[in-house]
N, C-alpha and C. Protein backbone atom coordinates (compact mmCIF):
# COMPACT_ATOMS: atom_id res chain seq x y z
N UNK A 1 -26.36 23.30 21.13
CA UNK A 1 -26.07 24.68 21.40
C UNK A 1 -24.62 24.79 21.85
N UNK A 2 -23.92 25.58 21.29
CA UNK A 2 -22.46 26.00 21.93
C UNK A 2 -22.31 26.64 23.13
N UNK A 3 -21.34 26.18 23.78
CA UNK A 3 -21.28 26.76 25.06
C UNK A 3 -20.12 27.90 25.07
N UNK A 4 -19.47 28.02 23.99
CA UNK A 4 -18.43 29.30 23.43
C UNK A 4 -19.76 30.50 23.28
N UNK A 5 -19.04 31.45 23.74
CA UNK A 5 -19.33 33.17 23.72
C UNK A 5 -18.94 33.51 22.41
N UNK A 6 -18.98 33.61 21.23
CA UNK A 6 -18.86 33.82 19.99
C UNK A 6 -18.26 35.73 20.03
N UNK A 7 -19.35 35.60 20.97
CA UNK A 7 -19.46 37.44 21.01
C UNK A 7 -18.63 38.02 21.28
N UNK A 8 -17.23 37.52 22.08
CA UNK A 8 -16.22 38.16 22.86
C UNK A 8 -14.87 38.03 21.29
N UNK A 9 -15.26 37.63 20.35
CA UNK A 9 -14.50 37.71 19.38
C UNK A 9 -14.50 38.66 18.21
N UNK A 10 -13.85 39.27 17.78
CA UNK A 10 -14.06 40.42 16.52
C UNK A 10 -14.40 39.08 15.59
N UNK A 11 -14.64 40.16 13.55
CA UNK A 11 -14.76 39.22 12.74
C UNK A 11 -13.79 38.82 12.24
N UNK A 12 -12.39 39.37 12.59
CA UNK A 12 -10.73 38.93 11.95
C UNK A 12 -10.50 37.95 13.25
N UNK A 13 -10.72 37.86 14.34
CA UNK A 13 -10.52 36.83 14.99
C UNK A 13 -10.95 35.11 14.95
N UNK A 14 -12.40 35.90 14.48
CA UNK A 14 -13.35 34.53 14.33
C UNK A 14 -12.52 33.87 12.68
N UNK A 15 -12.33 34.92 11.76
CA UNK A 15 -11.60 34.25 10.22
C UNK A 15 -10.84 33.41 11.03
N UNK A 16 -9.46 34.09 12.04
CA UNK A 16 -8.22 33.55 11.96
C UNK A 16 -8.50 31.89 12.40
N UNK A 17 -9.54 32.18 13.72
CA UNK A 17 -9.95 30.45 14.04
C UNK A 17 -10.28 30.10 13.34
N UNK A 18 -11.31 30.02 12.34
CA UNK A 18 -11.78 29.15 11.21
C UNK A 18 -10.72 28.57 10.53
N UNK A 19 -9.50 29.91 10.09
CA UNK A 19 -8.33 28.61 9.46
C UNK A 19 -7.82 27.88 10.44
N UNK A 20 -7.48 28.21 11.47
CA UNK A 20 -6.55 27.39 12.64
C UNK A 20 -6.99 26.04 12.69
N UNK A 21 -8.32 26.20 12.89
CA UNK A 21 -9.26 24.39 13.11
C UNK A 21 -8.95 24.10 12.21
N UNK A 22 -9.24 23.58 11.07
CA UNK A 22 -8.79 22.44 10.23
C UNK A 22 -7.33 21.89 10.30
N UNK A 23 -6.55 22.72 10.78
CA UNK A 23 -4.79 22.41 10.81
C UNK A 23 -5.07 21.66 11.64
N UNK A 24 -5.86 22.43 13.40
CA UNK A 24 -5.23 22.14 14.75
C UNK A 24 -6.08 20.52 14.53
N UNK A 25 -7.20 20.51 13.93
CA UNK A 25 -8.18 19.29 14.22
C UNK A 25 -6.99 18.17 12.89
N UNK A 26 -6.11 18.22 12.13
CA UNK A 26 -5.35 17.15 11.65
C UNK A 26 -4.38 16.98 12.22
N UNK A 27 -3.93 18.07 13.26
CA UNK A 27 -2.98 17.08 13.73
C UNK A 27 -3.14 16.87 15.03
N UNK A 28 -4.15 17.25 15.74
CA UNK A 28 -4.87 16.43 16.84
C UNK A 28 -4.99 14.54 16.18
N UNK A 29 -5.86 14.79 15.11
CA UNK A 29 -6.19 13.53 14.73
C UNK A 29 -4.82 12.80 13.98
N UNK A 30 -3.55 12.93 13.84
CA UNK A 30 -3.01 12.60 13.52
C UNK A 30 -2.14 11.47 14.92
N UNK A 31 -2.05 12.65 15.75
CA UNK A 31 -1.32 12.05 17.41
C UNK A 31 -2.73 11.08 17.64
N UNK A 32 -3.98 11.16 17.72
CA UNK A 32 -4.41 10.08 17.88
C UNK A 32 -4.36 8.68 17.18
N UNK A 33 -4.34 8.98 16.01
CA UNK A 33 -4.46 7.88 15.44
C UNK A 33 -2.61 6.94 15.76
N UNK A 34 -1.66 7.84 16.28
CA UNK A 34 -0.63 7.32 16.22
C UNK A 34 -0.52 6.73 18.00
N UNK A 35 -1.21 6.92 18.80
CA UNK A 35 -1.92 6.57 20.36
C UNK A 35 -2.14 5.38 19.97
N UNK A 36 -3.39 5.46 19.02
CA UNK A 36 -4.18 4.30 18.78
C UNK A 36 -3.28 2.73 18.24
N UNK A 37 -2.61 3.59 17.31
CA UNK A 37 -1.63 2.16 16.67
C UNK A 37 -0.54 1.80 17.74
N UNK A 38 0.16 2.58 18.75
CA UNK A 38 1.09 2.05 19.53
C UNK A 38 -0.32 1.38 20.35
N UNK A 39 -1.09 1.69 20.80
CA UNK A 39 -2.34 0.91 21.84
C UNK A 39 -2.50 -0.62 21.30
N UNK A 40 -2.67 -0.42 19.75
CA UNK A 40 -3.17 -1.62 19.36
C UNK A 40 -2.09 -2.69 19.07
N UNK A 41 -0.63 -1.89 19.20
CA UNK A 41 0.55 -2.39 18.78
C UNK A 41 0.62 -3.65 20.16
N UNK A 42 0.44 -3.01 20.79
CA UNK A 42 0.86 -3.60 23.02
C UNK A 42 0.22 -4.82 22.86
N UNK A 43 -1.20 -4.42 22.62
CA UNK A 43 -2.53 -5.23 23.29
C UNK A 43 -2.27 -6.81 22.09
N UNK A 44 -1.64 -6.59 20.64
CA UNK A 44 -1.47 -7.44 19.58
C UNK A 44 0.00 -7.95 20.35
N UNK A 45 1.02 -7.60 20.77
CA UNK A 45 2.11 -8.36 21.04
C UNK A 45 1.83 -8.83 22.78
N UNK A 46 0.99 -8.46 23.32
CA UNK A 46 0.96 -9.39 24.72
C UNK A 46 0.28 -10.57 24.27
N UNK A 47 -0.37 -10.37 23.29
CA UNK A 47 -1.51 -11.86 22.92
C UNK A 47 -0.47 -12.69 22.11
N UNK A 48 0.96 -12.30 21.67
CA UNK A 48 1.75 -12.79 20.96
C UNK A 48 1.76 -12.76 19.31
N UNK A 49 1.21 -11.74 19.17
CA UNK A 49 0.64 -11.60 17.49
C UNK A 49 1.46 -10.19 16.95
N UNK A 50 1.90 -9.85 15.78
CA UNK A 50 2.27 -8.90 15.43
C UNK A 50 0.73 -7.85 15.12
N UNK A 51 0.96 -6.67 14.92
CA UNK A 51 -0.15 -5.90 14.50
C UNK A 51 -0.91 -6.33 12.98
N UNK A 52 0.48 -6.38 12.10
CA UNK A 52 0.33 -7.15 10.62
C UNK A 52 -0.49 -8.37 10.96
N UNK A 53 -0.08 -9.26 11.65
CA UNK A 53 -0.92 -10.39 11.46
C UNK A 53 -2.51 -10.60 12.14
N UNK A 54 -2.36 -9.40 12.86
CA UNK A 54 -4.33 -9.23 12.81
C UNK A 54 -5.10 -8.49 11.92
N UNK A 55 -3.95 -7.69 11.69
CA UNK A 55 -4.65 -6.83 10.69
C UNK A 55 -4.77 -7.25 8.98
N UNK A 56 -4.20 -8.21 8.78
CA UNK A 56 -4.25 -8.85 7.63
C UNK A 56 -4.50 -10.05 7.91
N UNK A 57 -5.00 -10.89 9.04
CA UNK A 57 -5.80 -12.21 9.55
C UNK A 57 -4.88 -13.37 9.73
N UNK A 58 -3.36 -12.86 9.42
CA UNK A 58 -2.45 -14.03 9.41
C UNK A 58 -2.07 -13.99 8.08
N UNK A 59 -2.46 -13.65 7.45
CA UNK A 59 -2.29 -14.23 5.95
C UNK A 59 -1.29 -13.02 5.16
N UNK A 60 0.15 -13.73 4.27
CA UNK A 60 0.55 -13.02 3.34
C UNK A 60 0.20 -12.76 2.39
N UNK A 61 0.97 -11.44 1.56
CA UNK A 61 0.14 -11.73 -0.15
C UNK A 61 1.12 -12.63 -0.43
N UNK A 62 0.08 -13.41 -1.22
CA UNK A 62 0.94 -14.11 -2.41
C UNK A 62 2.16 -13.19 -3.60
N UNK A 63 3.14 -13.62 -3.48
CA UNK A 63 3.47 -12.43 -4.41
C UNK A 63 3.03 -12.75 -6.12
N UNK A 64 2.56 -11.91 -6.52
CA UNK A 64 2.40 -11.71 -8.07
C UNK A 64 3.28 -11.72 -9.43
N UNK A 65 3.26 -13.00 -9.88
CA UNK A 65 3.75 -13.70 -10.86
C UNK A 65 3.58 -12.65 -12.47
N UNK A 66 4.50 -12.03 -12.72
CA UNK A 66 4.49 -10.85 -14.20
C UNK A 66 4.39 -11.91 -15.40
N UNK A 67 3.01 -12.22 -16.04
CA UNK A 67 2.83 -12.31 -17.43
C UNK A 67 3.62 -12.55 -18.10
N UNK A 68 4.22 -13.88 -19.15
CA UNK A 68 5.05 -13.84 -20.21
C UNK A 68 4.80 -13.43 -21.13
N UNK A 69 5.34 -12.53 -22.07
CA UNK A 69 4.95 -12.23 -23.37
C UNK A 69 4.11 -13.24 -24.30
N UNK A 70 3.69 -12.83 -25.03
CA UNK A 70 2.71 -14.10 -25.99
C UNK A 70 3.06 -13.63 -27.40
N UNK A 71 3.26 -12.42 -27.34
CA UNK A 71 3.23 -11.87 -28.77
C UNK A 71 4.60 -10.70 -28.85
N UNK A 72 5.09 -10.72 -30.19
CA UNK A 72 5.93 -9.42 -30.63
C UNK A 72 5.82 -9.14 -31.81
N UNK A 73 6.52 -7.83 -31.83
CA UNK A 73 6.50 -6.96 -32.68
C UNK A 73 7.47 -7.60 -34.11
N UNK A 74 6.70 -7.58 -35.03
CA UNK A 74 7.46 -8.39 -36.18
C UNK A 74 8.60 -7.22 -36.49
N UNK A 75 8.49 -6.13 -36.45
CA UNK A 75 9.76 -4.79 -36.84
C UNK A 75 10.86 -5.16 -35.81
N UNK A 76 10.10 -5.24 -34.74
CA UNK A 76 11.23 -5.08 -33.50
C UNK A 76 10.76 -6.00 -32.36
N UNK A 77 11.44 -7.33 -32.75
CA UNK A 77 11.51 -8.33 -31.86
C UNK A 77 11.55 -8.31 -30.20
N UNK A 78 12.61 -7.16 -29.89
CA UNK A 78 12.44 -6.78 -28.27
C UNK A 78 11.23 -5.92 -27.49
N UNK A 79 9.64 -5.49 -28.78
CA UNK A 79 8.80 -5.46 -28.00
C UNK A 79 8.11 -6.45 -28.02
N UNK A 80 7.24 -6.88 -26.85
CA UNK A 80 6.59 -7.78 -27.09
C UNK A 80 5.38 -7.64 -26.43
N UNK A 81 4.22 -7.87 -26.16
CA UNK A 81 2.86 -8.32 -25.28
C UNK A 81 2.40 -9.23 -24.72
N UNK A 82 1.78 -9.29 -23.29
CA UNK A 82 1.21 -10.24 -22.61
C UNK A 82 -0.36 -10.81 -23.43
N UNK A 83 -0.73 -9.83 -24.11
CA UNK A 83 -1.94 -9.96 -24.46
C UNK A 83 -2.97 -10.19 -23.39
N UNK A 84 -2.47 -9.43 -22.26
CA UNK A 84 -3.80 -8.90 -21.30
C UNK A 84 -3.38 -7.14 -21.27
N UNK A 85 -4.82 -6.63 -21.08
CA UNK A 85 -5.39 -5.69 -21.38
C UNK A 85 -4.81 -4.28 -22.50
N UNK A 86 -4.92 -3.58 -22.91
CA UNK A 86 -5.15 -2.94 -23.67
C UNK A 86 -3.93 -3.22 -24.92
N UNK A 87 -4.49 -3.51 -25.80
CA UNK A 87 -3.31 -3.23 -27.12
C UNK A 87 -2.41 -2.64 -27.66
N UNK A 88 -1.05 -2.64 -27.30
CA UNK A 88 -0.51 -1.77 -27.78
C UNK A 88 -0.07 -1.01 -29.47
N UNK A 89 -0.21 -0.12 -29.66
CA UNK A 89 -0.01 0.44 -30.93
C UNK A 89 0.44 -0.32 -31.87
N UNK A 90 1.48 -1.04 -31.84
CA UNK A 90 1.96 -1.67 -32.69
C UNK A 90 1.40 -3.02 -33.09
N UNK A 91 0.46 -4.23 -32.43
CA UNK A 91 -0.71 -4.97 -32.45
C UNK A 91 -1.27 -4.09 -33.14
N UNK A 92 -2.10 -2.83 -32.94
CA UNK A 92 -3.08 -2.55 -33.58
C UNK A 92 -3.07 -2.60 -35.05
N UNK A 93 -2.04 -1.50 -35.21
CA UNK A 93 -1.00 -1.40 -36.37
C UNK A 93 -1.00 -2.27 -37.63
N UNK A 94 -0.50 -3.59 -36.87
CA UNK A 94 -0.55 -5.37 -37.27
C UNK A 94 -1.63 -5.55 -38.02
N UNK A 95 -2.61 -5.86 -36.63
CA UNK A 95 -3.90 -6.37 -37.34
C UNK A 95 -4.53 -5.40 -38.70
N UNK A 96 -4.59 -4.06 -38.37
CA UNK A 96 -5.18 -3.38 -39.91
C UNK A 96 -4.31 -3.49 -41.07
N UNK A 97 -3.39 -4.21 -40.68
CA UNK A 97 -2.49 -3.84 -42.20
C UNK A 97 -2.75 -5.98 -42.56
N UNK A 98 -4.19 -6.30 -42.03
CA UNK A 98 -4.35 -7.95 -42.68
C UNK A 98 -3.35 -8.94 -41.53
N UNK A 99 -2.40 -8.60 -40.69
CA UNK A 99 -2.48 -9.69 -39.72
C UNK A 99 -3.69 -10.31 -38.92
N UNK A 100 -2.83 -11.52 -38.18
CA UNK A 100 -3.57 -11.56 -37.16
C UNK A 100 -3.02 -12.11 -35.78
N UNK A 101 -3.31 -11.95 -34.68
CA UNK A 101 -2.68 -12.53 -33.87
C UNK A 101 -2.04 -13.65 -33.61
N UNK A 102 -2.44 -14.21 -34.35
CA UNK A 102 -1.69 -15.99 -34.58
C UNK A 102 -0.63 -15.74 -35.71
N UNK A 103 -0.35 -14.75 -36.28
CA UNK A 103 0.75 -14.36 -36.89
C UNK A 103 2.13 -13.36 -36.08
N UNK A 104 1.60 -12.94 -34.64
CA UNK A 104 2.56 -12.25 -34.18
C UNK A 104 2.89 -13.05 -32.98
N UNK A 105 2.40 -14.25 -32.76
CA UNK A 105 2.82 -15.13 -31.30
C UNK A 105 4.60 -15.44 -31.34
N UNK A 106 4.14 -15.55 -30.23
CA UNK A 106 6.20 -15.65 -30.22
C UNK A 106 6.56 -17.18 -30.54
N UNK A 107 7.37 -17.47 -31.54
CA UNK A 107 7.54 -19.23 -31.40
C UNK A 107 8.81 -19.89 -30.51
């Protein structure tokens, strides 16, 4: 049960609050959540730990190694494909006109 008097409000008053809350309640929750990360920031550097390294367990990403081409374009040598995921037009192209992929590998 609410402990607000509803009643002491017209119905253009009660609209105007209805929009106000959703603003006032994001950026309430915004200053908290930014409380929370300086809180958790303190409590992670008195133990001698950065925030990153609890929050990701210690561990970096590995960084991600980009695919060498495997295949090109017999018209135009400077495109080429990893031959992971989707085919590009010009593969497709290839194969219906009687290639095959062991005809467009790069040597």
């Amino acid at each position: 049960m609410s402990t607000l008097d509803y009643d002491q409000f017209d119905r253009a008053t009660l609209l105007q609050i209805m929009d106000e809350i959703p603003l006032e309640l994001k950026k309430r929750d915004k200053i908290m959540r930014q409380e929370l990360k300086s809180k958790m920031q303190k409590l992670a550097e008195e133990a001698g730990y950065s925030l990153d390294d609890i929050l990701t367990g210690g561990k970096a990403k590995a960084p991600t190694k980009k695919a060498a081409p495997k295949y090109e374009n017999p018209d135009d040598p400077s495109t080429t494909w990893t031959g992971r995921g989707r085919k590009p037009l010009w593969v497709v192209a290839a194969l219906e006109a009687g290639k095959t992929l062991e005809d467009l590998e790069i040597s």
